[in-house]
Protein backbone atom coordinates (compact mmCIF):
# COMPACT_ATOMS: atom_id res chain seq x y z
CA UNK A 1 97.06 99.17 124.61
CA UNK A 2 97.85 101.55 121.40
CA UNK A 3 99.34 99.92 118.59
CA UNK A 4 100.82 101.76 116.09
CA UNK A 5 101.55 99.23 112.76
CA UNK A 6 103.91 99.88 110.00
CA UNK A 7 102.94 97.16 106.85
CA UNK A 8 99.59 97.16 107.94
CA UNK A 9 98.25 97.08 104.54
CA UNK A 10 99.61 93.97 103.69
CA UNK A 11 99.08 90.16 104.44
CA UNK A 12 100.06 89.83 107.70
CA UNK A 13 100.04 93.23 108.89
CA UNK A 14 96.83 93.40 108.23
CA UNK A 15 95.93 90.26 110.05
CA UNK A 16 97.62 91.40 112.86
CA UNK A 17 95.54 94.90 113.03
CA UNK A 18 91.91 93.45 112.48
CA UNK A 19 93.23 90.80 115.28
CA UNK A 20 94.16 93.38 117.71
CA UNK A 21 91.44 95.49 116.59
CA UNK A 22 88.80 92.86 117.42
CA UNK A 23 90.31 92.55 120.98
CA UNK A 24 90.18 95.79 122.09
CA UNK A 25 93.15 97.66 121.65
CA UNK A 26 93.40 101.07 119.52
CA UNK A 27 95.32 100.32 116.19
CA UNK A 28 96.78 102.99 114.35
CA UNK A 29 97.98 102.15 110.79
CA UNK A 30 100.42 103.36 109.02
CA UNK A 31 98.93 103.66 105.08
CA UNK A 32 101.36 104.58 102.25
CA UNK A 33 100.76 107.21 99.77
CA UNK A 34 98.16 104.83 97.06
CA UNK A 35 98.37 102.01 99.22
CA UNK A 36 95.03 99.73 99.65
CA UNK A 37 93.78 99.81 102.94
CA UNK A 38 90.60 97.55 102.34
CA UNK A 39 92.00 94.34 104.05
CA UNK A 40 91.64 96.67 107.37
CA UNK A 41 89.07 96.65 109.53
CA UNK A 42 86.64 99.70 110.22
CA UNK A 43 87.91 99.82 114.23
CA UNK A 44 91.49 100.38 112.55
CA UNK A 45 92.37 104.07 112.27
CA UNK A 46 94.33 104.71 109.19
CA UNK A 47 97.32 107.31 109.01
CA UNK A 48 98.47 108.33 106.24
CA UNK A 49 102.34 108.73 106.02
CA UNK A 50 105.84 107.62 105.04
CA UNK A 51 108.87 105.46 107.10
CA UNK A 52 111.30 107.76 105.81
CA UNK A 53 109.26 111.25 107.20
CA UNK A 54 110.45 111.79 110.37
CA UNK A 55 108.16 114.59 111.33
CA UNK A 56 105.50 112.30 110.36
CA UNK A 57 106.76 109.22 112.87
CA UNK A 58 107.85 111.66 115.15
CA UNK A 59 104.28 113.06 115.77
CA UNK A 60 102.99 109.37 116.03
CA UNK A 61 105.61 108.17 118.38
CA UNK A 62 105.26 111.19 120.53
CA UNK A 63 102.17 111.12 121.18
CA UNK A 64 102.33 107.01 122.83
CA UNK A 65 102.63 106.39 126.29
CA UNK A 66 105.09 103.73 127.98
CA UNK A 67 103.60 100.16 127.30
CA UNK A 68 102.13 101.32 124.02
CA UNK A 69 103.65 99.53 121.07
CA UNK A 70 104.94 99.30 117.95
CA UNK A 71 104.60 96.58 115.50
CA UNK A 72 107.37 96.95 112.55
CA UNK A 73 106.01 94.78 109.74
CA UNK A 74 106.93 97.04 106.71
CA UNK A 75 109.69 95.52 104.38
CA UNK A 76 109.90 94.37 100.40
CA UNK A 77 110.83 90.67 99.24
CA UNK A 78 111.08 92.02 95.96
CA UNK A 79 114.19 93.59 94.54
CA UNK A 80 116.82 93.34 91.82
CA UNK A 81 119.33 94.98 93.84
CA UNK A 82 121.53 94.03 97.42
CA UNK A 83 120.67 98.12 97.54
CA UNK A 84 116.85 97.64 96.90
CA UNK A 85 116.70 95.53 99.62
CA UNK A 86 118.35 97.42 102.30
CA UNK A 87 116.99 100.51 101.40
CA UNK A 88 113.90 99.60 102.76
CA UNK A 89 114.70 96.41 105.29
CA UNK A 90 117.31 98.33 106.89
CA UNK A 91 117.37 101.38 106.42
CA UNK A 92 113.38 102.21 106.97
CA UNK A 93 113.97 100.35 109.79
CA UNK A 94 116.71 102.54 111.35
CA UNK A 95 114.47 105.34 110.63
CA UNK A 96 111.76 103.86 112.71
CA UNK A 97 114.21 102.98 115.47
CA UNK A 98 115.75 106.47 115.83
CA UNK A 99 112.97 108.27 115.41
CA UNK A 100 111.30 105.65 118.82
CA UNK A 101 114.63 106.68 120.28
CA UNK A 102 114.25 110.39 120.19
CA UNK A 103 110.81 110.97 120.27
CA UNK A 104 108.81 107.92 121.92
CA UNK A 105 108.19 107.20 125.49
CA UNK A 106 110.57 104.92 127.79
CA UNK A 107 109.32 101.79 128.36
CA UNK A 108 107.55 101.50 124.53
CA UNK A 109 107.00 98.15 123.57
CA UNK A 110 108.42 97.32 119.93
CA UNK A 111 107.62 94.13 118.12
CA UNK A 112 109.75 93.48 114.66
CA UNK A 113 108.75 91.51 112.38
CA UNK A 114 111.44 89.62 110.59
CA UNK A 115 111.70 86.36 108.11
CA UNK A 116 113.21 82.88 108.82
CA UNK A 117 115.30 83.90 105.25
CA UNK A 118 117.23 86.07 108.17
CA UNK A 119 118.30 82.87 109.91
CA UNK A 120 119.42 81.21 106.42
CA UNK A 121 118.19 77.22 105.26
CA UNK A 122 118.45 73.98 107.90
CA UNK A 123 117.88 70.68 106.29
CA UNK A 124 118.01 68.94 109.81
CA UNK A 125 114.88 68.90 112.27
CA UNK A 126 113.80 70.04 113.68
CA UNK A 127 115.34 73.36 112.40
CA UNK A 128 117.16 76.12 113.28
CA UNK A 129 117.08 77.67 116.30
CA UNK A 130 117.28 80.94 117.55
CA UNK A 131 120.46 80.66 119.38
CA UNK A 132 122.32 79.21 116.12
CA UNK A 133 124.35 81.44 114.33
CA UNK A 134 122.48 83.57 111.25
CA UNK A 135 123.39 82.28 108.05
CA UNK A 136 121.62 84.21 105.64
CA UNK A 137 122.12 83.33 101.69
CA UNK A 138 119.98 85.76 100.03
CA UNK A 139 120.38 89.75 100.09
CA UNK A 140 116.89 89.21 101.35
CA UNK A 141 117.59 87.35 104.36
CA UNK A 142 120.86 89.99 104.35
CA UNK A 143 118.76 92.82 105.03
CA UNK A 144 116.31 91.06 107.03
CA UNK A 145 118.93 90.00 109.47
CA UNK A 146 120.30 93.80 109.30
CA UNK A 147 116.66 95.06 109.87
CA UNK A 148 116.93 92.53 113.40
CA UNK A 149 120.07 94.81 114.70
CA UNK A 150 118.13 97.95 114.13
CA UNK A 151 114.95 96.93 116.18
CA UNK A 152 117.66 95.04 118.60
CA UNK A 153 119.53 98.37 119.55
CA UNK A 154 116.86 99.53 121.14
CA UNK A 155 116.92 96.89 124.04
CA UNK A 156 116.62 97.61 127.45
CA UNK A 157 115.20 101.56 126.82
CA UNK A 158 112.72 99.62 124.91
CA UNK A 159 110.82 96.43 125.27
CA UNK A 160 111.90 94.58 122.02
CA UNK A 161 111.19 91.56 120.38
CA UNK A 162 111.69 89.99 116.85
CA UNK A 163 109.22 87.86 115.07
CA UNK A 164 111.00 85.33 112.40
CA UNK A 165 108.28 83.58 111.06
CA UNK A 166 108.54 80.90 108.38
CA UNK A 167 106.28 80.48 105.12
CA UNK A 168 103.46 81.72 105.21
CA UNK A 169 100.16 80.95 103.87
CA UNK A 170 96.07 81.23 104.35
CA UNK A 171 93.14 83.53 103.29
CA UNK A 172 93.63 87.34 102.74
CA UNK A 173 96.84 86.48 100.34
CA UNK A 174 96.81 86.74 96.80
CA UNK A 175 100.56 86.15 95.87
CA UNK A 176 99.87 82.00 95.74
CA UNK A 177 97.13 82.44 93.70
CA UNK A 178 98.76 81.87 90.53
CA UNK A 179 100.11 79.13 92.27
CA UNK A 180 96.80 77.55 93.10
CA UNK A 181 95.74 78.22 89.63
CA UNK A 182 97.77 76.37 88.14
CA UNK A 183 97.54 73.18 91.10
CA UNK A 184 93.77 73.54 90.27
CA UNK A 185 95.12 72.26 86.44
CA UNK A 186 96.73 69.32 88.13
CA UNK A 187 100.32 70.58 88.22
CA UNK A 188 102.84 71.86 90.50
CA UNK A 189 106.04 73.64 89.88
CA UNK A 190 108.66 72.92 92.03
CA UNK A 191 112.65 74.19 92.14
CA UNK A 192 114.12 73.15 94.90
CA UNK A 193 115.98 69.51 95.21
CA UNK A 194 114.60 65.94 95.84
CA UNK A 195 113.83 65.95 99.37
CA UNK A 196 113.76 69.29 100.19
CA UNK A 197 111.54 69.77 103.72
CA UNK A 198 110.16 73.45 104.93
CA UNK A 199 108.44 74.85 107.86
CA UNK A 200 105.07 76.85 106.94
CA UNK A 201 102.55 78.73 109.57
CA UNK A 202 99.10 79.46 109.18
CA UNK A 203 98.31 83.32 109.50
CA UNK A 204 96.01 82.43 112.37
CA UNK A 205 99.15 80.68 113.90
CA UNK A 206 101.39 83.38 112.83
CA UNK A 207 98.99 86.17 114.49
CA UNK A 208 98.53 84.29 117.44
CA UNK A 209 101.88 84.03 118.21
CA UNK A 210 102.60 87.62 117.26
CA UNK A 211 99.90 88.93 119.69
CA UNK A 212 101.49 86.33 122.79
CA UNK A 213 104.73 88.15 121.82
CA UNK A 214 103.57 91.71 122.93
CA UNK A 215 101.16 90.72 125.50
CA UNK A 216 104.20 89.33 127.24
CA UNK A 217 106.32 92.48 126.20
CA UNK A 218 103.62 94.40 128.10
CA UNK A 219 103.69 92.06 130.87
CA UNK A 220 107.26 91.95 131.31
CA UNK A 221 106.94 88.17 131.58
CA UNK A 222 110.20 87.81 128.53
CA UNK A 223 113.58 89.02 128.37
CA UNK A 224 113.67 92.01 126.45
CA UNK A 225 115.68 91.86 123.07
CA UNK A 226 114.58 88.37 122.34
CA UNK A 227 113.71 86.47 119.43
CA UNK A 228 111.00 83.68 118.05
CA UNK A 229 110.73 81.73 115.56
CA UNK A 230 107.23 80.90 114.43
CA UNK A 231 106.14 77.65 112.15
CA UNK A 232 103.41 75.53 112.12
CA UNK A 233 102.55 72.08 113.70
CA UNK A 234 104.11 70.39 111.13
CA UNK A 235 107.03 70.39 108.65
CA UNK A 236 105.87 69.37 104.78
CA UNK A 237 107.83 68.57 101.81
CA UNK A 238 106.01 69.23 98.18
CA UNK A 239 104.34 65.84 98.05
CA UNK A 240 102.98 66.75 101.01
CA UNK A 241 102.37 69.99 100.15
CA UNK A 242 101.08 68.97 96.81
CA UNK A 243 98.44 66.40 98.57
CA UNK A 244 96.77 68.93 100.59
CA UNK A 245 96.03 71.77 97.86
CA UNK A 246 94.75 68.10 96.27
CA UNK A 247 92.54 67.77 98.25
CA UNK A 248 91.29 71.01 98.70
CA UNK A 249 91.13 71.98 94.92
CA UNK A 250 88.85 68.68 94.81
CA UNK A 251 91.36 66.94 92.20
CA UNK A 252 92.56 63.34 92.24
CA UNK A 253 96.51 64.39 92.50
CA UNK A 254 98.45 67.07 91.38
CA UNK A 255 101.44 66.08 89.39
CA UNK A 256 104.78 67.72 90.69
CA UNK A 257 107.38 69.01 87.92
CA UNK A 258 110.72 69.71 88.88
CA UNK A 259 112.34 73.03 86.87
CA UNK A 260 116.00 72.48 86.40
CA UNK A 261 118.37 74.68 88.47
CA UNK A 262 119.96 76.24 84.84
CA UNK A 263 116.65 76.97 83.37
CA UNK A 264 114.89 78.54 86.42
CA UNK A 265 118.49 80.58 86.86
CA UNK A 266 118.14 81.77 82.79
CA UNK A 267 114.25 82.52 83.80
CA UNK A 268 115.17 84.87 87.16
CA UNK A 269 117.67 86.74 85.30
CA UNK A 270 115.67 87.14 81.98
CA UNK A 271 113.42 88.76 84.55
CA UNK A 272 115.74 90.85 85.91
CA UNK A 273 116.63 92.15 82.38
CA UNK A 274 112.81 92.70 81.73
CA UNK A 275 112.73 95.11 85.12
CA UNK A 276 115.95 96.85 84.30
CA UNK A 277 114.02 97.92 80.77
CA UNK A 278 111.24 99.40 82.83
CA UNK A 279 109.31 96.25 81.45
CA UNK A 280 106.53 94.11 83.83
CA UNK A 281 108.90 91.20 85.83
CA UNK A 282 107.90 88.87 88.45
CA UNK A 283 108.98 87.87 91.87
CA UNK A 284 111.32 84.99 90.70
CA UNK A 285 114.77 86.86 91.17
CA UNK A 286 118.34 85.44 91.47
CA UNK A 287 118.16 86.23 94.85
CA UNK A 288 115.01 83.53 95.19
CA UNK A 289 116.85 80.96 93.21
CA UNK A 290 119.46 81.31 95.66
CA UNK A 291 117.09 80.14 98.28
CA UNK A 292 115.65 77.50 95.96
CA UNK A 293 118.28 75.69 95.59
CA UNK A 294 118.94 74.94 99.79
CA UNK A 295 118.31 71.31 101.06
CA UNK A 296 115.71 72.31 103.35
CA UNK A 297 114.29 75.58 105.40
CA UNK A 298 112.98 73.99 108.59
CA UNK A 299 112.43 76.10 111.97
CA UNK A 300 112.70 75.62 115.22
CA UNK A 301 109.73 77.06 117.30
CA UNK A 302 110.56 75.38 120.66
CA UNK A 303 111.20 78.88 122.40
CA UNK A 304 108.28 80.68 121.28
CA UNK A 305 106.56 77.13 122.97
CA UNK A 306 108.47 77.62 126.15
CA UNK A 307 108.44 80.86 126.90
CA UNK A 308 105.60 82.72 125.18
CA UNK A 309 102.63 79.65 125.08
CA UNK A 310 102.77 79.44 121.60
CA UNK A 311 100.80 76.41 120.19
CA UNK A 312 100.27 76.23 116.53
CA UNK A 313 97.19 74.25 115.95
CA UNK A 314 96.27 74.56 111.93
CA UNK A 315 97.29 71.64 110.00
CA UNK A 316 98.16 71.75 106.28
CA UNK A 317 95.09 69.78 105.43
CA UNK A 318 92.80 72.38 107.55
CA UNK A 319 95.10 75.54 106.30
CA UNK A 320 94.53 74.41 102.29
CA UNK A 321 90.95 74.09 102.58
CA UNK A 322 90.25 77.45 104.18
CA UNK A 323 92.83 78.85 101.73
CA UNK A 324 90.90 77.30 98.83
CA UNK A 325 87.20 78.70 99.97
CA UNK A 326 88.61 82.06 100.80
CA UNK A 327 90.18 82.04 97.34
CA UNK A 328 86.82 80.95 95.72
CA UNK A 329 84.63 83.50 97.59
CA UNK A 330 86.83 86.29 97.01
CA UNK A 331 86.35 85.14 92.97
CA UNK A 332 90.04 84.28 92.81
CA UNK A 333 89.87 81.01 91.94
CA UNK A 334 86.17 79.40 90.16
CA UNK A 335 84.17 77.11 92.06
CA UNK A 336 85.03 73.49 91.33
CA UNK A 337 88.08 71.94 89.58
CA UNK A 338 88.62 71.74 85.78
CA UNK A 339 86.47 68.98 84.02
CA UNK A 340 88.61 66.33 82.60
CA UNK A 341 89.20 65.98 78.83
CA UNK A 342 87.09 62.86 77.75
CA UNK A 343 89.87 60.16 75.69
């Protein structure tokens, strides 16, 4: 099977290439203008190119053959705008969509990758499910849910599916680092209320159930125009969460500090100032205190279970220590854990 991958430069896409890659199918990856393609593997063919040139996708597309497919991983989680969001969640994606429309072959499989923040928060386990309404309370999960209708409008000409995976975590990502850095010191940050419970997948998990979703595109074995939700084996909450990266830092505990709601809201919008005057700012955003502040963002992967043979297998425990190493041998994080100060 050709694959062509938009986002394959990034964490997951990425993973998702050098998976495919490795079992035999041609990957072609879509590389932006100053992008860094080294996460991709050699096998991977790299095309240089933009979402929004349609001469560009229009050359790609045309050139696939029915049961070829399309992964659609490209999107931003960082933005200061409901516009910044959409210009490239939705609106790339339309581009992508009309452009497989006009110029790809019938039958062309097309696999979009999404974000639970599309299906909005659940407190109550075991999550939300697919068939439950969207209730999105970010711009982010805004335009991730508008991205879904674009990809969607192409079912039944296409094959279409959409991926909404939840947290996600494990080696080849570097945007928890500072994260673990500071865990490694014995402390974790936290924002979100007492009690708060999430969903989180492994990127093994995550790819795994990815690759089931267009093997049974291609097999015609799934509805067309469906979509998954993809979590781990188990829920965690940040005591939990905090115990693992414990354990796999090699430290006694790691102390959890809540951050008031007020001051992380002053924080995300002094940061939004700082990026409005062209100055360095961060991913915290009002739009991620938003989803913060939610009693819980658990999800529901029953259907992926039932229908695809999705079977997430990497425990937290398992998942932090493989994090860990990869972050120590890539020289992210030093060897062993801060000596403690003598009394």
């Amino acid at each position: 099977m050709r694959v062509f991958i938009t986002g394959a430069t990034g964490f997951i896409g990425s993973a998702l290439a050098n998976r495919l890659a490795a079992e035999g199918h041609e990957v072609r990856a879509l590389v932006r203008p100053g992008a860094d393609a080294s996460r991709l593997a050699p096998e991977v063919e790299r095309l240089p190119g933009r979402l929004d040139d349609r001469t560009f996708l229009a050359k790609v597309l045309g050139r696939m053959d029915p049961g070829d497919a399309v992964a659609h991983l490209a999107g931003t989680t960082k933005a200061f705008t409901a516009r910044g969001f959409r210009l490239v969640n939705e609106d790339l994606a339309w581009e992508l969509v009309e452009t497989a429309r006009s110029a790809g072959p019938k039958g062309l499989l097309f696999l979009h990758v999404s974000s639970q923040a599309a299906a909005g928060p659940c407190a109550v386990p075991p999550g939300i499910a697919e068939e439950h309404r969207p209730a999105p309370v970010s711009q982010y999960g805004l335009s991730k849910l508008l991205g879904e209708r674009a990809a969607l409008s192409l079912a039944p000409q296409h094959h279409v599916a959409v991926i909404r995976p939840s947290m996600v975590y494990g080696p080849g990502d570097t945007a928890f680092v500072p994260l673990y850095s500071l865990m490694r010191r014995g402390l974790l940050t936290v924002s979100g209320p007492p009690g708060q419970r999430m969903s989180l997948v492994h990127i093994r998990d995550l790819v795994d159930g990815m690759v089931l979703a267009l093997k049974a595109l291609r097999d015609g074995s799934v509805e067309g125009g469906r979509i998954y939700h993809l979590a781990g084996p188990q829920d965690m909450d940040w005591e939990s969460y905090a115990g693992a990266f414990a354990a796999a830092l090699e430290r006694p505990r790691v102390r959890i500090l809540r951050v008031p709601e007020a001051l992380l809201s002053a924080i995300a919008w002094g940061n939004a100032l700082q990026h409005c005057l062209g100055l360095p700012s961060s991913h915290l955003t009002p739009d991620k205190c938003r989803e913060a502040r939610q009693e819980g963002w658990l999800l529901d992967s029953s259907r992926a279970m039932r229908e695809l043979g999705y079977a997430p297998g990497c425990d937290l425990a398992s998942g932090a220590r493989e994090t860990i190493a990869w972050c120590r041998s890539q020289g992210l994080l030093p060897r062993r854990a801060p000596a403690k100060a003598r009394p």
